[in-house]
PDB file of N, CA and C in Angstrom:
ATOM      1  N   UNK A   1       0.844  -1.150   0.000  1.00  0.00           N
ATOM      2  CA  UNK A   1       0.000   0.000   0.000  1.00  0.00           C
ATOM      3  C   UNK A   1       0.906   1.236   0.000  1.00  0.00           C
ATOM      4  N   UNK A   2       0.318   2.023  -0.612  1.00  0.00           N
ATOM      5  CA  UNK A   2       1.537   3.049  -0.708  1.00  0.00           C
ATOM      6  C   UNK A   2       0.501   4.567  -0.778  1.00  0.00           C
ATOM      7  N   UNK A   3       1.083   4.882   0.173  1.00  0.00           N
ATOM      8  CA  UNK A   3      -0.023   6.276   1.563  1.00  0.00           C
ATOM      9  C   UNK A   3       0.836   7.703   0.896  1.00  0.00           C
ATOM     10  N   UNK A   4       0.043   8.337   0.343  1.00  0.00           N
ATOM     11  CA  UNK A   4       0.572  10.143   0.230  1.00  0.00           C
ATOM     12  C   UNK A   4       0.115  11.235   0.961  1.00  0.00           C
ATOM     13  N   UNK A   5       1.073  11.710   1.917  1.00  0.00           N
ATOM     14  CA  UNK A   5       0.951  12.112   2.881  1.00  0.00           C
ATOM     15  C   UNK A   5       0.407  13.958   2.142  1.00  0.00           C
ATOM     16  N   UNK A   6      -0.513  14.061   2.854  1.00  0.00           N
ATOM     17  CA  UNK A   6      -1.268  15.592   2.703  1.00  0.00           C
ATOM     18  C   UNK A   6      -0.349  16.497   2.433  1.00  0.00           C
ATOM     19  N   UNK A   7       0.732  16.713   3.321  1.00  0.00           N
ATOM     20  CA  UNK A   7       1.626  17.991   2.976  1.00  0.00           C
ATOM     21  C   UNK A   7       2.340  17.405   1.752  1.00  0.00           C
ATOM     22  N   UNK A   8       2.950  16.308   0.884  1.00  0.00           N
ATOM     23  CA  UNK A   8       3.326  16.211   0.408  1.00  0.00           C
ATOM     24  C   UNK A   8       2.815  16.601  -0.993  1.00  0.00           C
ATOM     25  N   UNK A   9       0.974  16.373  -0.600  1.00  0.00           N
ATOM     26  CA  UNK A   9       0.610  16.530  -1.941  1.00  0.00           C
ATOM     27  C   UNK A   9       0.469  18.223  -2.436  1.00  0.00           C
ATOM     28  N   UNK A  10       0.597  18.676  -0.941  1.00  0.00           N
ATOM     29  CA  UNK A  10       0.359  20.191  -1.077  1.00  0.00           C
ATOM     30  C   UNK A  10       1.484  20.951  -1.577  1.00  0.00           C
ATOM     31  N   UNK A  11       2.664  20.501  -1.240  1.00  0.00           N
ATOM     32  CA  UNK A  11       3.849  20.880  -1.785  1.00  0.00           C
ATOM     33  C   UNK A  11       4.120  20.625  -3.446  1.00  0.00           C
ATOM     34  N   UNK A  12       3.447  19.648  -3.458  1.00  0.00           N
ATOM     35  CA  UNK A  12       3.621  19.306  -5.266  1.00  0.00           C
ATOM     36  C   UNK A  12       2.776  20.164  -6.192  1.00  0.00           C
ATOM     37  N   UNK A  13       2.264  21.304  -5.971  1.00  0.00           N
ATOM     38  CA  UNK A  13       1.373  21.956  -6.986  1.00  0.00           C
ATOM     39  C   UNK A  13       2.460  23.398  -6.757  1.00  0.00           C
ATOM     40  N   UNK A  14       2.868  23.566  -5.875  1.00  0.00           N
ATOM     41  CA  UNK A  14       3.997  24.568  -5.376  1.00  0.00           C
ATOM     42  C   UNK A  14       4.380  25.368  -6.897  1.00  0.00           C
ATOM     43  N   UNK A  15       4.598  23.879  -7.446  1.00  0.00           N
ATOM     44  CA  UNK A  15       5.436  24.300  -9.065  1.00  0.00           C
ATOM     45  C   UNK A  15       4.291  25.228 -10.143  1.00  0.00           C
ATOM     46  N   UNK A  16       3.197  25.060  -9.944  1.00  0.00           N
ATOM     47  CA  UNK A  16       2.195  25.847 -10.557  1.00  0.00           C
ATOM     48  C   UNK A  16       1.449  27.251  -9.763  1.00  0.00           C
ATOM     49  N   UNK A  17       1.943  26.980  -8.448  1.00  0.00           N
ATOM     50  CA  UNK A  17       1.683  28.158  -7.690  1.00  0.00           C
ATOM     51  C   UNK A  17       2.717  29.522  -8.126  1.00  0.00           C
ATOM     52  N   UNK A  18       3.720  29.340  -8.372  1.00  0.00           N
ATOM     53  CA  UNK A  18       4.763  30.381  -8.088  1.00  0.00           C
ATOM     54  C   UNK A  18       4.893  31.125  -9.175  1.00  0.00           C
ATOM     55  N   UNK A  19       4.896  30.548 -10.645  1.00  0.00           N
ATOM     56  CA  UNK A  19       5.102  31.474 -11.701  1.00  0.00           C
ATOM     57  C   UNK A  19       4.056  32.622 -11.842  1.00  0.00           C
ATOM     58  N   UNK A  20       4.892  33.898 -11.811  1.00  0.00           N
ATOM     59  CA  UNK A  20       4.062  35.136 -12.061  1.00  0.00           C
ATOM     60  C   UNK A  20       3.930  35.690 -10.407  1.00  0.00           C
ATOM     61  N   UNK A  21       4.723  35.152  -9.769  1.00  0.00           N
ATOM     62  CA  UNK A  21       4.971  35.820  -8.156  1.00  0.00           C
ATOM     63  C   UNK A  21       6.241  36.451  -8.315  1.00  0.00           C
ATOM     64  N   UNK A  22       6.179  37.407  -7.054  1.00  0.00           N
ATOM     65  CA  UNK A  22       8.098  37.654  -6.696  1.00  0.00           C
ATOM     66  C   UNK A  22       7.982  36.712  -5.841  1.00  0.00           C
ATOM     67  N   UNK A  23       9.852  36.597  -5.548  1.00  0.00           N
ATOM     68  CA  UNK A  23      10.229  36.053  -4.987  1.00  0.00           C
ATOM     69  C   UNK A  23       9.986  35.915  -3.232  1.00  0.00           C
ATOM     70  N   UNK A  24       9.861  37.246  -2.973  1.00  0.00           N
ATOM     71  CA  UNK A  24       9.455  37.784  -1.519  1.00  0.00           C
ATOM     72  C   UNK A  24       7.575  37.131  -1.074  1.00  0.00           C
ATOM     73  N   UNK A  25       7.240  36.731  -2.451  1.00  0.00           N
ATOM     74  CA  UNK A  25       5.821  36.055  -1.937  1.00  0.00           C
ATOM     75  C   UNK A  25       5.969  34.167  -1.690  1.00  0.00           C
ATOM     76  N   UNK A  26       7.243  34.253  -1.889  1.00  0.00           N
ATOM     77  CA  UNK A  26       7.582  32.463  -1.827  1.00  0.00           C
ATOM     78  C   UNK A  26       6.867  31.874  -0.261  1.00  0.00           C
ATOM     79  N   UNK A  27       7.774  33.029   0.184  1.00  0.00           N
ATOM     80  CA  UNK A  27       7.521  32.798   2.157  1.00  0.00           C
ATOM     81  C   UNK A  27       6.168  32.643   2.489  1.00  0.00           C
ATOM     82  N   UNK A  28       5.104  33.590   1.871  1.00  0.00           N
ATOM     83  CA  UNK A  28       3.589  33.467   2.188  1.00  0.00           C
ATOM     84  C   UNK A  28       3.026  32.563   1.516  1.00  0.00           C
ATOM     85  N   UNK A  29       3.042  32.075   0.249  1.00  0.00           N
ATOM     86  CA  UNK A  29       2.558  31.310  -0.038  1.00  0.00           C
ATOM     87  C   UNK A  29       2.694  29.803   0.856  1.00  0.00           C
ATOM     88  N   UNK A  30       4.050  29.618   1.095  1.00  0.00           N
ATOM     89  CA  UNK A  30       4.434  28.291   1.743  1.00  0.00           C
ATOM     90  C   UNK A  30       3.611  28.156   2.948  1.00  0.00           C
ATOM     91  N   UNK A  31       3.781  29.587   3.675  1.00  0.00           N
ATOM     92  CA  UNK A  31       3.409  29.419   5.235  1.00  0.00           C
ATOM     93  C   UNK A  31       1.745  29.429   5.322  1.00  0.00           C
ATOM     94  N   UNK A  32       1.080  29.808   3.956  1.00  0.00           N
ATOM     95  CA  UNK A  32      -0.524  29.287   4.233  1.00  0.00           C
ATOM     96  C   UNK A  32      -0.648  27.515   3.805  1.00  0.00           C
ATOM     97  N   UNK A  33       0.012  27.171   2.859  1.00  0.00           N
ATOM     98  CA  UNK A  33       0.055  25.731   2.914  1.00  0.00           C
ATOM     99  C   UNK A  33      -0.196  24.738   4.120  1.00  0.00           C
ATOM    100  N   UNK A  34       0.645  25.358   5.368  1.00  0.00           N
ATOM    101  CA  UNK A  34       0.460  24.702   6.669  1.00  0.00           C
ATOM    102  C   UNK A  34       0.744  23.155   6.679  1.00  0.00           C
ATOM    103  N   UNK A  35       1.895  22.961   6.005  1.00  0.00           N
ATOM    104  CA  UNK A  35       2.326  21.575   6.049  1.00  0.00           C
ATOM    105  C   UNK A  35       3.881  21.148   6.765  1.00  0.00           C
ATOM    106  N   UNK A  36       3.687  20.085   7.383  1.00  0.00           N
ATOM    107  CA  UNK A  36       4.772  19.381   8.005  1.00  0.00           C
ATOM    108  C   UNK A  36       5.906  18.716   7.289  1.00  0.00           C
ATOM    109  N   UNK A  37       7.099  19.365   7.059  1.00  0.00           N
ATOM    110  CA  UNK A  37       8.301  18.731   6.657  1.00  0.00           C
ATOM    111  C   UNK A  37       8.606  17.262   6.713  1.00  0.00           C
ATOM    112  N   UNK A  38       8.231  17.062   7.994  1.00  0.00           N
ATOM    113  CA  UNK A  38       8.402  15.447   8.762  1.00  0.00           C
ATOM    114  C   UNK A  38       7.641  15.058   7.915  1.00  0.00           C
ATOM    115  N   UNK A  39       6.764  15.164   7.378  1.00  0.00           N
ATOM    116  CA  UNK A  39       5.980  14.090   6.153  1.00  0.00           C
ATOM    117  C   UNK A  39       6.094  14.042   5.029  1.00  0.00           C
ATOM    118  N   UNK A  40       7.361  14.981   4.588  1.00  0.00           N
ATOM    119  CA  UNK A  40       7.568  15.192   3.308  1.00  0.00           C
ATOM    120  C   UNK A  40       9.104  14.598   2.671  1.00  0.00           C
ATOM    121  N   UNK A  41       9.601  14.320   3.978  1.00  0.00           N
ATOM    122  CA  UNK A  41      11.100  13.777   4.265  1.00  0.00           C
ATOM    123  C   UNK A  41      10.910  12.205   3.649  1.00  0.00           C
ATOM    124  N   UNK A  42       9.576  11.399   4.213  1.00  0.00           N
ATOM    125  CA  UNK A  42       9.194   9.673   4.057  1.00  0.00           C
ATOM    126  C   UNK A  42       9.739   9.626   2.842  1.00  0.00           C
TER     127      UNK A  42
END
């Protein structure tokens, strides 16, 4: 069985979030995501 952990999946659209931002909006975008590293490490 093979489990995808929530923050992981939230981090993977990241790549379609960012184009057409500055750089200085990287930080806000990430920090509304609200996801755990520790689950993205597995």
């Amino acid at each position: 069985m093979k489990i995808r952990s929530p923050s992981f999946v939230n981090l993977s659209i990241l790549s379609h979030l960012l184009p057409g931002h500055m750089m200085s909006d990287t930080v806000s975008i990430l920090g509304s995501f609200d996801f755990v590293m520790g689950e993205c490490d597995r």
